[in-house]
N, C-alpha and C. Protein backbone atom coordinates (compact mmCIF):
# COMPACT_ATOMS: atom_id res chain seq x y z
N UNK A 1 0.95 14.19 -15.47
CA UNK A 1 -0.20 13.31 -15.36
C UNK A 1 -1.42 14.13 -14.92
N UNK A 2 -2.70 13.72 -15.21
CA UNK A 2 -3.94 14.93 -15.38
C UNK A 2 -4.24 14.38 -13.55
N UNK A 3 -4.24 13.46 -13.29
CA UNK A 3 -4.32 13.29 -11.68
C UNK A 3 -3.57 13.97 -10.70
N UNK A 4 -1.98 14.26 -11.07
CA UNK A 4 -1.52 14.93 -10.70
C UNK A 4 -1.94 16.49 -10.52
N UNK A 5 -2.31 16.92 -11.63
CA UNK A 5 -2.33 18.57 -11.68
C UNK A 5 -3.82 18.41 -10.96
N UNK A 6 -4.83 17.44 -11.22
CA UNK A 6 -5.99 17.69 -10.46
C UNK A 6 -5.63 17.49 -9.02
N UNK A 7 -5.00 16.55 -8.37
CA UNK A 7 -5.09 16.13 -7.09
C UNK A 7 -3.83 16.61 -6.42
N UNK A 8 -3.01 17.06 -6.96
CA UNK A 8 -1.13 17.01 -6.08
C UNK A 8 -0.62 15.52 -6.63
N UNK A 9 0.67 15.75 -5.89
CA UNK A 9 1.21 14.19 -6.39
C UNK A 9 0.53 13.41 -5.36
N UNK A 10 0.61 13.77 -4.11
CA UNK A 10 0.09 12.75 -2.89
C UNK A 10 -1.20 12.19 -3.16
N UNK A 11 -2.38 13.11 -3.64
CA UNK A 11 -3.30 12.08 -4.12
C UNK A 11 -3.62 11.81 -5.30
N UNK A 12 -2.63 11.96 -6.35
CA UNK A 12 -2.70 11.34 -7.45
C UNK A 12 -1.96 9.82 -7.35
N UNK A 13 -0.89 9.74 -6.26
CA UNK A 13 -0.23 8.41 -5.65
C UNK A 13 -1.72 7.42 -5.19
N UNK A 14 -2.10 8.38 -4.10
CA UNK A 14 -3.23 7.62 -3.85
C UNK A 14 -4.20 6.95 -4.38
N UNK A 15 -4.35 7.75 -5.56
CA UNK A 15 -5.46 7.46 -6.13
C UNK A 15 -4.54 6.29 -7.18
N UNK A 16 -3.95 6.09 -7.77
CA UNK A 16 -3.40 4.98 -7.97
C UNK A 16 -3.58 3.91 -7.58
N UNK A 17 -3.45 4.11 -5.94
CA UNK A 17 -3.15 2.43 -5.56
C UNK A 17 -4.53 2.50 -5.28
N UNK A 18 -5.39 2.93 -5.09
CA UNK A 18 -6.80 2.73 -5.25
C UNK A 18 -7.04 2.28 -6.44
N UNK A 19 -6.97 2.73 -7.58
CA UNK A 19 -7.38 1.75 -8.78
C UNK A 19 -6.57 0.41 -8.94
N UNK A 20 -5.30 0.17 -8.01
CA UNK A 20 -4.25 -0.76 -8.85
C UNK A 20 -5.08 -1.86 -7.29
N UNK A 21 -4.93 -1.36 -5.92
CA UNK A 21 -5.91 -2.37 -5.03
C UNK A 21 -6.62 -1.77 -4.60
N UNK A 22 -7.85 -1.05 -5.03
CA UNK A 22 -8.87 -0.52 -4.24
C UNK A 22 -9.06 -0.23 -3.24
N UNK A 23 -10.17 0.27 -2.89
CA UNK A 23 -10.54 1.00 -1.88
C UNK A 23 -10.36 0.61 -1.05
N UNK A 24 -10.19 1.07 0.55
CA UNK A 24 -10.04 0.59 1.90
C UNK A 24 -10.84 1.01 2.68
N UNK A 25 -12.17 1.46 2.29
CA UNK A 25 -12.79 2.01 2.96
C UNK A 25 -13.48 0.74 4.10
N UNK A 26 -13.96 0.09 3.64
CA UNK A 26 -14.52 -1.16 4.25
C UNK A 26 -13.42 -2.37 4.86
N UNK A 27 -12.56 -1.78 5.56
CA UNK A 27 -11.23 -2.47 6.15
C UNK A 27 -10.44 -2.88 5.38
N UNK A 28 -9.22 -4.11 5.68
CA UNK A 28 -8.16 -3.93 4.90
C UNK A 28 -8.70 -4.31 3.63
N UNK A 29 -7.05 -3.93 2.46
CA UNK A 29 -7.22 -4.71 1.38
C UNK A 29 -7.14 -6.22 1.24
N UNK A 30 -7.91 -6.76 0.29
CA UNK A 30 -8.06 -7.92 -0.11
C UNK A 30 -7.24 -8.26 -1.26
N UNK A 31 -6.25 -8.62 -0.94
CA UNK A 31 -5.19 -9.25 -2.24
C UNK A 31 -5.55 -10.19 -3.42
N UNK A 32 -5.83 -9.84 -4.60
CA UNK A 32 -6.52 -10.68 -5.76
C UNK A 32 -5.44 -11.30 -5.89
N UNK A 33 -4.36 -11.52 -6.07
CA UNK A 33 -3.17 -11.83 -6.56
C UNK A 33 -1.96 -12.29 -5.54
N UNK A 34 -0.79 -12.82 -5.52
CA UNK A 34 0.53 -12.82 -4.66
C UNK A 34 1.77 -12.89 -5.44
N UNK A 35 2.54 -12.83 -4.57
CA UNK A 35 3.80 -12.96 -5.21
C UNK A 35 4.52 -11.76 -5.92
N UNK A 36 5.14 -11.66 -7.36
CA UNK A 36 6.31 -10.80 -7.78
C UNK A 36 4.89 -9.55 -8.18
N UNK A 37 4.30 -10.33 -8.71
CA UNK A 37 3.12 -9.41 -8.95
C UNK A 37 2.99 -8.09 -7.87
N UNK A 38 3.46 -8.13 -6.63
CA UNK A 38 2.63 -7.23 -5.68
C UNK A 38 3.97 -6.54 -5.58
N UNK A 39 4.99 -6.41 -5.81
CA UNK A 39 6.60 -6.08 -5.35
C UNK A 39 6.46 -4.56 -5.88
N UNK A 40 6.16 -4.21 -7.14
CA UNK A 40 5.62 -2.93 -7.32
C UNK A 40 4.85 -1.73 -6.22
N UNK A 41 4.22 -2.28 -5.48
CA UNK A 41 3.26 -1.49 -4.42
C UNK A 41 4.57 -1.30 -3.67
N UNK A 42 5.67 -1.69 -3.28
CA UNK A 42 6.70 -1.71 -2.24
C UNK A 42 7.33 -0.74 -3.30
N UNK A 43 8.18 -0.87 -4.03
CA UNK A 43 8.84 -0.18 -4.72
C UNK A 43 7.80 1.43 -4.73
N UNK A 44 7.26 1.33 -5.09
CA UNK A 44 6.18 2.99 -4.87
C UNK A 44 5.83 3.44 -3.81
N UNK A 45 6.06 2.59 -2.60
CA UNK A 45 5.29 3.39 -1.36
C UNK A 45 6.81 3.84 -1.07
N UNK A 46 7.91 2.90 -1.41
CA UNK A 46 9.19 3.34 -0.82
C UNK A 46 9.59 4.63 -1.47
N UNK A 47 9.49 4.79 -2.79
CA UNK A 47 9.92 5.92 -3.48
C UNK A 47 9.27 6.99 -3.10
N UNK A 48 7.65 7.13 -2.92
CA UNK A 48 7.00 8.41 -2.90
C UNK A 48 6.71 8.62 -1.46
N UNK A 49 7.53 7.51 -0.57
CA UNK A 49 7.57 8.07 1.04
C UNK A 49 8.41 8.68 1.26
N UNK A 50 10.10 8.73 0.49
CA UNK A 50 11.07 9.53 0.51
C UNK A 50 10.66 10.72 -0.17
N UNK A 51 10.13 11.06 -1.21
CA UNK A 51 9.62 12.13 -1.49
C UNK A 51 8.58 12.89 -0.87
N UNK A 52 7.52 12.45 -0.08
CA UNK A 52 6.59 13.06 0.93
C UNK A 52 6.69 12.02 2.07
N UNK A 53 7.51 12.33 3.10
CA UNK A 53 8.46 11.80 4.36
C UNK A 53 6.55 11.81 5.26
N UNK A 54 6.28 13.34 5.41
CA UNK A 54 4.99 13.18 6.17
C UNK A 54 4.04 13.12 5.89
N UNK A 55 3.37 12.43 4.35
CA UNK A 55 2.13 11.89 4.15
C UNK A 55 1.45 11.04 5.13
N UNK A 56 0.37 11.44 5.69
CA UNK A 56 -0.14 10.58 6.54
C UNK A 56 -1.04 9.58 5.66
N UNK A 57 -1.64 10.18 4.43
CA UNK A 57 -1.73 8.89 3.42
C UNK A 57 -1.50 7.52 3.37
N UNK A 58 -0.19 8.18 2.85
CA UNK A 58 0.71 7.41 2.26
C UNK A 58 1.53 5.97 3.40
N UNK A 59 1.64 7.25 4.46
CA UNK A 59 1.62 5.56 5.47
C UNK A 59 0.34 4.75 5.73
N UNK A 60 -0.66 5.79 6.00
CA UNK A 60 -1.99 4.98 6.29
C UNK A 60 -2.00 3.58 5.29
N UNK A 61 -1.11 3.67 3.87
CA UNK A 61 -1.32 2.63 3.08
C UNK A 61 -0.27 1.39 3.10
N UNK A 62 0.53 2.42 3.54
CA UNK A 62 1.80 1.00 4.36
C UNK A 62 1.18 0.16 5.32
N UNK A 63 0.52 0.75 6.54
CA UNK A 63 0.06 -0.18 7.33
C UNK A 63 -0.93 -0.76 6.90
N UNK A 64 -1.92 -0.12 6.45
CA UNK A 64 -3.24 -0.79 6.23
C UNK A 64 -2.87 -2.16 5.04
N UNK A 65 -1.36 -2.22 4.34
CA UNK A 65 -0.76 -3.07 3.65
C UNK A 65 -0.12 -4.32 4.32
N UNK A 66 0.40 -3.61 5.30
CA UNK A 66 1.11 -4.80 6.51
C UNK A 66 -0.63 -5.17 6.78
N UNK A 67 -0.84 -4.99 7.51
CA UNK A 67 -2.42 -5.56 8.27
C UNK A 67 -3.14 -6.55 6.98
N UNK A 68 -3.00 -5.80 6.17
CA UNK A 68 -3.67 -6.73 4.53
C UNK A 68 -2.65 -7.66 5.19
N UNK A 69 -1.70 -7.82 4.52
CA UNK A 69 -0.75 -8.99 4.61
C UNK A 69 -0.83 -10.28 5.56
N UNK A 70 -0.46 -9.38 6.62
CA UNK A 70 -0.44 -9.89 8.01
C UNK A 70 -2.02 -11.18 7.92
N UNK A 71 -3.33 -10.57 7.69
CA UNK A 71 -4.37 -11.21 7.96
C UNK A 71 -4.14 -12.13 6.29
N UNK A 72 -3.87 -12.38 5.00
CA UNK A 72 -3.41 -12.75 4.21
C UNK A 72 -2.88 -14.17 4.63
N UNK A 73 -2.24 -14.35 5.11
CA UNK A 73 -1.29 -15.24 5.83
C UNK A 73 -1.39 -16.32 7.44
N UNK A 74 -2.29 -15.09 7.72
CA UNK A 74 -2.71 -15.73 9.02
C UNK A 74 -4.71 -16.93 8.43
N UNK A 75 -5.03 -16.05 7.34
CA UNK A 75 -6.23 -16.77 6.56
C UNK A 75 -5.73 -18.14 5.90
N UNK A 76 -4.31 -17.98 5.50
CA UNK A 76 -3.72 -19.28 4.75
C UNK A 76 -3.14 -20.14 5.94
N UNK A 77 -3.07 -19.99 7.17
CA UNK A 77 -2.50 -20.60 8.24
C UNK A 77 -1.02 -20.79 8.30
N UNK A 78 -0.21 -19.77 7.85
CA UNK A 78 0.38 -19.44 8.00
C UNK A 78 1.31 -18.43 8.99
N UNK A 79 2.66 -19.12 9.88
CA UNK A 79 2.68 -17.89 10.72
C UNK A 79 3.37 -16.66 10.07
N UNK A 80 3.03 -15.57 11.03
CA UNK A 80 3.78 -14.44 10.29
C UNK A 80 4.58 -13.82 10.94
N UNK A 81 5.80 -13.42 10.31
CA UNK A 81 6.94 -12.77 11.07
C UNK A 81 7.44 -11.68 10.75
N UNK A 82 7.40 -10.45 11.53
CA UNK A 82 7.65 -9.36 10.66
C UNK A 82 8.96 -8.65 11.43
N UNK A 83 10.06 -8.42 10.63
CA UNK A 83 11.33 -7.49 11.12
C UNK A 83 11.33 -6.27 10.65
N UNK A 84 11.51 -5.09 11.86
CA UNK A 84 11.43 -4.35 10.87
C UNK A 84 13.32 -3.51 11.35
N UNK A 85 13.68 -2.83 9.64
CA UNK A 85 15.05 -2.43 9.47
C UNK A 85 14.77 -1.04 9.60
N UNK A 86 15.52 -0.13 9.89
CA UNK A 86 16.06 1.02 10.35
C UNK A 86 17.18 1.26 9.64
């Protein structure tokens, strides 16, 4: 992939989920969409976190994903409950 050879894989990942949910520069993401639709972003952060374990990226986009979420839910009045597995 030409992102790849320009950026590494780590920010050719990045730059992905920047085009697929944009930028985060201006706090969390804003979810256009819900549901099966979003299950993809999980499946890729899980795969290319086992492959780069210490991207600080790459988590920065996990959380800044939980926090999306988290406020997602708490905007729909919804409570939120989060477990996390080990």
């Amino acid at each position: 992939d030409e992102d790849e050879e320009d950026l590494g894989l780590e920010g050719a990942v990045n730059r992905q989920l920047e085009v697929w949910l944009g930028h985060r520069n201006n706090g969390p993401v804003k979810f256009k969409e819900r549901g099966p639709g979003l299950s993809p972003v999980v499946t890729v952060l899980e795969n290319y976190l086992k492959d780069l374990p210490g991207s600080v990226i790459l988590m920065k986009w996990l959380d800044d994903l939980i926090c999306s979420a988290q406020q997602a839910f708490e905007n729909a009045k919804h409570p939120v409950s989060i477990e996390c597995y080990e």
